[in-house]
C-alpha atoms as a PDB file:
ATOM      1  CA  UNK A   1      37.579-117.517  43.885  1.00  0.00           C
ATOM      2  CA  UNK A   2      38.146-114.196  45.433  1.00  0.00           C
ATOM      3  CA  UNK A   3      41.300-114.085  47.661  1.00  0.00           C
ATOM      4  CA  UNK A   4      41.229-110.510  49.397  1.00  0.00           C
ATOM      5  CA  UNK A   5      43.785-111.228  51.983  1.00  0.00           C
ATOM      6  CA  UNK A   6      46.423-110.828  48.862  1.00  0.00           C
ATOM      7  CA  UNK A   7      44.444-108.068  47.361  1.00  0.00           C
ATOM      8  CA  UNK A   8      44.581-106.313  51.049  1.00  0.00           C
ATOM      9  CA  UNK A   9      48.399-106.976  50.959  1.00  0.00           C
ATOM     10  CA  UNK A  10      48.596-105.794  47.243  1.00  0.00           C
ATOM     11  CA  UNK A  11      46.598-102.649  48.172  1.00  0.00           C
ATOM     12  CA  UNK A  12      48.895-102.106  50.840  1.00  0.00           C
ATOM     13  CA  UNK A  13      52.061-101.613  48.632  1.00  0.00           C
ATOM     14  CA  UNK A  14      50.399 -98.855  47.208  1.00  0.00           C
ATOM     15  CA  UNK A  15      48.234 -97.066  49.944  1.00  0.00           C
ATOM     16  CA  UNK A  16      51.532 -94.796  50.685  1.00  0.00           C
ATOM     17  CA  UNK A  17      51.053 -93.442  47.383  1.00  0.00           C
ATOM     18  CA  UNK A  18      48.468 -91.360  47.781  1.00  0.00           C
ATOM     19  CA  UNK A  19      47.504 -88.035  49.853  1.00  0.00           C
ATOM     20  CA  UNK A  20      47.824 -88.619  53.113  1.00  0.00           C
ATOM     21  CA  UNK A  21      44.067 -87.633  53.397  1.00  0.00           C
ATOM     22  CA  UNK A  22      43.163 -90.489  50.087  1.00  0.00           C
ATOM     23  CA  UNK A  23      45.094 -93.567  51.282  1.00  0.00           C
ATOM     24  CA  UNK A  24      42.146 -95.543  53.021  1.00  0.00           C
ATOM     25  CA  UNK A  25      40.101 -94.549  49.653  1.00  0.00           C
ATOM     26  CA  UNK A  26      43.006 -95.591  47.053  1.00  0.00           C
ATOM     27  CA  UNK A  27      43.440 -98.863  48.930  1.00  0.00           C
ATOM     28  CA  UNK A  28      39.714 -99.721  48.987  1.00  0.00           C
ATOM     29  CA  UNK A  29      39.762 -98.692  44.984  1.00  0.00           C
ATOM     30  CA  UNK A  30      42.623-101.102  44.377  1.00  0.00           C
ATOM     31  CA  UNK A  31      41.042-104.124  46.083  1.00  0.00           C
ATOM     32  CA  UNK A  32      37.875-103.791  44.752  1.00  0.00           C
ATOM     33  CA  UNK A  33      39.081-103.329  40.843  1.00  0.00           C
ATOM     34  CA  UNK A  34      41.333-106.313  41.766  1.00  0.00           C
ATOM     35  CA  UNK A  35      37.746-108.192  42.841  1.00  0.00           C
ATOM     36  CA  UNK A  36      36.192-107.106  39.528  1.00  0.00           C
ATOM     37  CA  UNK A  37      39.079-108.209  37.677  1.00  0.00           C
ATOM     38  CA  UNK A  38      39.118-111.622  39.505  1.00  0.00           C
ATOM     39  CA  UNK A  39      34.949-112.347  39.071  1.00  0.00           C
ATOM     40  CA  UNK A  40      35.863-111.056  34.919  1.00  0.00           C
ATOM     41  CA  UNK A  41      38.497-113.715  34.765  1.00  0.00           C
ATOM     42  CA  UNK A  42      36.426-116.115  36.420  1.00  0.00           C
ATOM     43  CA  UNK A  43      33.548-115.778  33.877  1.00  0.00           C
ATOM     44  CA  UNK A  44      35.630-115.660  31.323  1.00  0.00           C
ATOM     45  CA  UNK A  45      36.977-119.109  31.485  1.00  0.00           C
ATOM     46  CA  UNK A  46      38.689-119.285  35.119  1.00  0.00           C
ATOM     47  CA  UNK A  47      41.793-119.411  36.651  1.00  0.00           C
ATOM     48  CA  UNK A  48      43.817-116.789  39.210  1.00  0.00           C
ATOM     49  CA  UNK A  49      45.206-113.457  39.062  1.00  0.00           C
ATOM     50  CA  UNK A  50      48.563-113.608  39.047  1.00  0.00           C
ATOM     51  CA  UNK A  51      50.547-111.521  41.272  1.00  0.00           C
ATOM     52  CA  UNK A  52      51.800-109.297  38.581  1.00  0.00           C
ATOM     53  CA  UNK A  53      48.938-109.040  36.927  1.00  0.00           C
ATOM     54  CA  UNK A  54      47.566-107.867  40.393  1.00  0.00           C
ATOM     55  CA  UNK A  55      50.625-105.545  40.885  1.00  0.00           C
ATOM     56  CA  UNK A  56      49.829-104.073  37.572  1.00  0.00           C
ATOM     57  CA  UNK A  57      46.184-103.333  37.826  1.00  0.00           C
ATOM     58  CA  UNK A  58      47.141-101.587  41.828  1.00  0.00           C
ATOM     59  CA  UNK A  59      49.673 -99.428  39.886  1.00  0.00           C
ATOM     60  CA  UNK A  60      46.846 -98.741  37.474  1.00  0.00           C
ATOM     61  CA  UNK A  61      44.519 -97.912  39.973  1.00  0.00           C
ATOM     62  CA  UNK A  62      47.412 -95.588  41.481  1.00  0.00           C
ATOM     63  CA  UNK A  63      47.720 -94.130  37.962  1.00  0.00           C
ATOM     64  CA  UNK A  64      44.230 -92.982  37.763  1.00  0.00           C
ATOM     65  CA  UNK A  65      43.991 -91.506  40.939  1.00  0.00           C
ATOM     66  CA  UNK A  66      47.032 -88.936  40.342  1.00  0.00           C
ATOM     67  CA  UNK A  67      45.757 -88.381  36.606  1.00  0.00           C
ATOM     68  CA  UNK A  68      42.303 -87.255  38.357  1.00  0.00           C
ATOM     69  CA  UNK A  69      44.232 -85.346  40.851  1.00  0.00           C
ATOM     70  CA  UNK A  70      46.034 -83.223  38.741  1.00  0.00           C
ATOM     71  CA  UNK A  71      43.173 -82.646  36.361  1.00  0.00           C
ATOM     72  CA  UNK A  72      41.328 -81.230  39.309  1.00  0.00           C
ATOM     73  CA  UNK A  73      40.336 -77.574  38.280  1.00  0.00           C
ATOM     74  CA  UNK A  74      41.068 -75.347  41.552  1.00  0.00           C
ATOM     75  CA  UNK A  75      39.379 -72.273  41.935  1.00  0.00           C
ATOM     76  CA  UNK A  76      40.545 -69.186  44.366  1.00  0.00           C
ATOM     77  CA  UNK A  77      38.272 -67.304  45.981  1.00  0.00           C
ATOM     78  CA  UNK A  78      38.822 -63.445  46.023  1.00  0.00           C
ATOM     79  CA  UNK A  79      38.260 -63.045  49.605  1.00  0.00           C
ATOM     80  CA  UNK A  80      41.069 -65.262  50.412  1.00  0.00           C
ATOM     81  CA  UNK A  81      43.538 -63.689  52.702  1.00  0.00           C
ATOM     82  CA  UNK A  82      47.376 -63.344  51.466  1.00  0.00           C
ATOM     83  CA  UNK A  83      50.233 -62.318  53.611  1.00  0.00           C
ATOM     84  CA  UNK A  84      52.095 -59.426  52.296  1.00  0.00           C
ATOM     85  CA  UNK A  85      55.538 -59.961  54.512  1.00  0.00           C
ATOM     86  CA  UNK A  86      55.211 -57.236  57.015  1.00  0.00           C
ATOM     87  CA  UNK A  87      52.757 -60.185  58.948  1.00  0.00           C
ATOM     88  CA  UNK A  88      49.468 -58.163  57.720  1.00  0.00           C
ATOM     89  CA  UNK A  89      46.898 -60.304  55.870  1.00  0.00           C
ATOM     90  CA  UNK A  90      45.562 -58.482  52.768  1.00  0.00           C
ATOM     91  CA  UNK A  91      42.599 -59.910  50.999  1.00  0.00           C
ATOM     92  CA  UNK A  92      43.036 -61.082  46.946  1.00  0.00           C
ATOM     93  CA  UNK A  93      39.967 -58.722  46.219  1.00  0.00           C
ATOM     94  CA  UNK A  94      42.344 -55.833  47.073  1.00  0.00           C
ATOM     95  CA  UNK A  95      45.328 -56.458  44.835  1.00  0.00           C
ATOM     96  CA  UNK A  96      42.945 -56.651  41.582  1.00  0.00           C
ATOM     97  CA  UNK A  97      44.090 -53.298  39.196  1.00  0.00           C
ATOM     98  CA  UNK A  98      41.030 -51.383  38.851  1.00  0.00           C
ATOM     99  CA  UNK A  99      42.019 -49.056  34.938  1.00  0.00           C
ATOM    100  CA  UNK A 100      39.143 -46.622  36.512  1.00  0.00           C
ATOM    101  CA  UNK A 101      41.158 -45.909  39.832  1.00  0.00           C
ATOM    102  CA  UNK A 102      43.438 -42.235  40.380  1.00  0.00           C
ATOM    103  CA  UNK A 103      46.306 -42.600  41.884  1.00  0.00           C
ATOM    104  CA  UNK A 104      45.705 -41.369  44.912  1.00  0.00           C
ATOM    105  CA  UNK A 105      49.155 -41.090  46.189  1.00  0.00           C
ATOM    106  CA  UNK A 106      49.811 -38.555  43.348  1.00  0.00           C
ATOM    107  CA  UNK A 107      46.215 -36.515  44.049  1.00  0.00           C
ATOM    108  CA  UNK A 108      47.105 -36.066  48.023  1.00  0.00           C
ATOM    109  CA  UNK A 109      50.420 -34.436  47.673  1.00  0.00           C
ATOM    110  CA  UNK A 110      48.653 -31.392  46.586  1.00  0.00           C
ATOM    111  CA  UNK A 111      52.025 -29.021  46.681  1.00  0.00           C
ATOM    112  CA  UNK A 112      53.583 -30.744  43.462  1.00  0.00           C
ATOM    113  CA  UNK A 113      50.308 -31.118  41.837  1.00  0.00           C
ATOM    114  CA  UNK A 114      49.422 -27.514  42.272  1.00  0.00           C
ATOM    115  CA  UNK A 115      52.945 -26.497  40.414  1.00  0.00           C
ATOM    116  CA  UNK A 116      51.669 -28.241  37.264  1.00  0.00           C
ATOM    117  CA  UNK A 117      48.181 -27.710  37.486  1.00  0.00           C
ATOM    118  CA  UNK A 118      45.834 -24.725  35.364  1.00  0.00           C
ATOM    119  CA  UNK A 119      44.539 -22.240  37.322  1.00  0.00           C
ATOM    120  CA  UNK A 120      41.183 -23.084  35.665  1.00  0.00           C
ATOM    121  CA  UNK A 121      41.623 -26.195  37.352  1.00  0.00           C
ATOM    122  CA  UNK A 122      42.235 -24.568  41.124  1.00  0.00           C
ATOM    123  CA  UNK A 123      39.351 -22.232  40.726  1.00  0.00           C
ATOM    124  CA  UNK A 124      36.646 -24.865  39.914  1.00  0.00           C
ATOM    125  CA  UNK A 125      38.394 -26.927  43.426  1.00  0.00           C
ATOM    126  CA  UNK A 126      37.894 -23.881  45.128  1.00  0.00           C
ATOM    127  CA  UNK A 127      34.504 -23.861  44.195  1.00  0.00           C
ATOM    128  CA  UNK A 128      33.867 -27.202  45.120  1.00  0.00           C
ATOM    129  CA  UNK A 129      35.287 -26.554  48.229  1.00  0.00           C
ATOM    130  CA  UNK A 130      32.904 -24.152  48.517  1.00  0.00           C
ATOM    131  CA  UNK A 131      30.053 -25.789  47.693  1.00  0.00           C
ATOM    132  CA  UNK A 132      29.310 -23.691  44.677  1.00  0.00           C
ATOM    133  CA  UNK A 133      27.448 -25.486  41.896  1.00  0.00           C
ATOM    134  CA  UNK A 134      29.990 -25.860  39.131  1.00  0.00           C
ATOM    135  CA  UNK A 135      28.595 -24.767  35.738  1.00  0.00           C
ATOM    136  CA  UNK A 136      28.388 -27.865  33.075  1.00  0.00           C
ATOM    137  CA  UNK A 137      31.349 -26.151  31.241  1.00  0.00           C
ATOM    138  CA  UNK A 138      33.441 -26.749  34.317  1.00  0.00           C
ATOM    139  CA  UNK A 139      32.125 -30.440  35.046  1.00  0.00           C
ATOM    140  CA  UNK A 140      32.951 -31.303  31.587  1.00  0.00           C
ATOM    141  CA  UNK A 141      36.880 -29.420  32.313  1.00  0.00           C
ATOM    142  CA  UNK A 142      37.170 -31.354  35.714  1.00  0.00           C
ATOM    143  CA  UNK A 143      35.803 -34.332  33.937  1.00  0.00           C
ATOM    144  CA  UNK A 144      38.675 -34.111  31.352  1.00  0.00           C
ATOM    145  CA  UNK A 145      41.623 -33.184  33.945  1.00  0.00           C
ATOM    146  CA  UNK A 146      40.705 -36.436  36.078  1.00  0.00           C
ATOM    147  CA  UNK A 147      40.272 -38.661  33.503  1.00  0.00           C
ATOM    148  CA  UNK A 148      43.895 -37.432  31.922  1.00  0.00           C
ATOM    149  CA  UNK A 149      45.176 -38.097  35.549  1.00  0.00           C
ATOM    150  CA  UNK A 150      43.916 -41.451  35.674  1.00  0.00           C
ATOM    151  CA  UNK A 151      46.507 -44.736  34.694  1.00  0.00           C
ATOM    152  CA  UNK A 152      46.159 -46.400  31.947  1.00  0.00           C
ATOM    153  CA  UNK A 153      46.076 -50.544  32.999  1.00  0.00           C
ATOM    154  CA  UNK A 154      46.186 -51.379  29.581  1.00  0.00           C
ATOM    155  CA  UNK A 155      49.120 -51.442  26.958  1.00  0.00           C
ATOM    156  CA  UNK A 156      49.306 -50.742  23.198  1.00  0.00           C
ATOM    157  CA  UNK A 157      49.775 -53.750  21.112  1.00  0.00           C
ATOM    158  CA  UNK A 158      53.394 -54.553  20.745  1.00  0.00           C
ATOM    159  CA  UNK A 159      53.882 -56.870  17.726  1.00  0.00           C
ATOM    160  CA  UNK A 160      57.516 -58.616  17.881  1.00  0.00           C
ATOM    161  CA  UNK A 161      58.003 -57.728  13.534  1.00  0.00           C
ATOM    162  CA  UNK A 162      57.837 -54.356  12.217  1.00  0.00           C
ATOM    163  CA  UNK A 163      55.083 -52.904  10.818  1.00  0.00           C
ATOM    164  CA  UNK A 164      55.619 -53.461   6.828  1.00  0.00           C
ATOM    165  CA  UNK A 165      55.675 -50.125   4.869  1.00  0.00           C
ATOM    166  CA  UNK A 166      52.792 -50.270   1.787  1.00  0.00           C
END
């Protein structure tokens, strides 16, 4: 015979372990396993759960819930905003390392990049500036000069042992 005013108290016990948001959900899970597990007993010869046993299949039930919360697989979406501590939000997309990107703090302070820079390299920006077509002789120089300026994301492989000599 079913009894759910002790599996409603039973349930009870446990409810308050659960998300604040899953308690109603737990406690319906817990009385209705302890229902299955009173109609199995009763086909199978008879005879009450006893309050143990009934403790023991809530804590059960409360077992499996946190197992399946903590196997939950959570995904972040890149347009999620983050605070960055001066109280402006910056979106996730925008701290992703791009290994293609200049950096551009180093290209606008033109004074200290001119002191290292070939004068091949100023003519052809000149001529850009210009609008001149550049010839493909001075594509394929500019080509080379950015792509030396660019950072490098990735790093060598570092292996922990020594290389062994052969």
């Amino acid at each position: 015979m079913l009894d759910y005013g002790k599996y409603i108290t039973v349930a009870d016990r446990y409810q308050r372990k659960a998300k604040y948001q899953d308690r109603e959900d737990l406690n319906h899970t817990i009385i209705l396993s302890l229902a299955q597990a009173q109609l199995a007993k009763d086909n199978n010869g008879g005879g009450q759960l006893s309050d143990v046993a009934m403790l023991r299949i809530a804590s059960y039930e409360c077992q499996k819930y946190w197992r399946a919360i903590k196997r939950q697989f959570t995904i972040l979406s890149l347009n999620t905003e983050l605070n960055n501590g001066d109280g402006d939000g910056i979106e996730l997309i925008d701290t992703v390392a791009d290994d293609k990107a200049i950096d551009l703090d180093a290209w606008i302070d033109a004074r200290t990049w001119l002191l290292g820079c070939p004068g091949r390299l100023v003519q052809i920006a000149s001529k850009r500036l210009k609008g001149i077509a550049l010839t493909n002789k001075e594509l394929q120089y500019l080509w080379y000069w950015r792509k030396k300026e660019q950072k490098r994301l990735t790093y060598p492989n570092i292996s922990p042992l020594p290389m062994p000599y052969i």
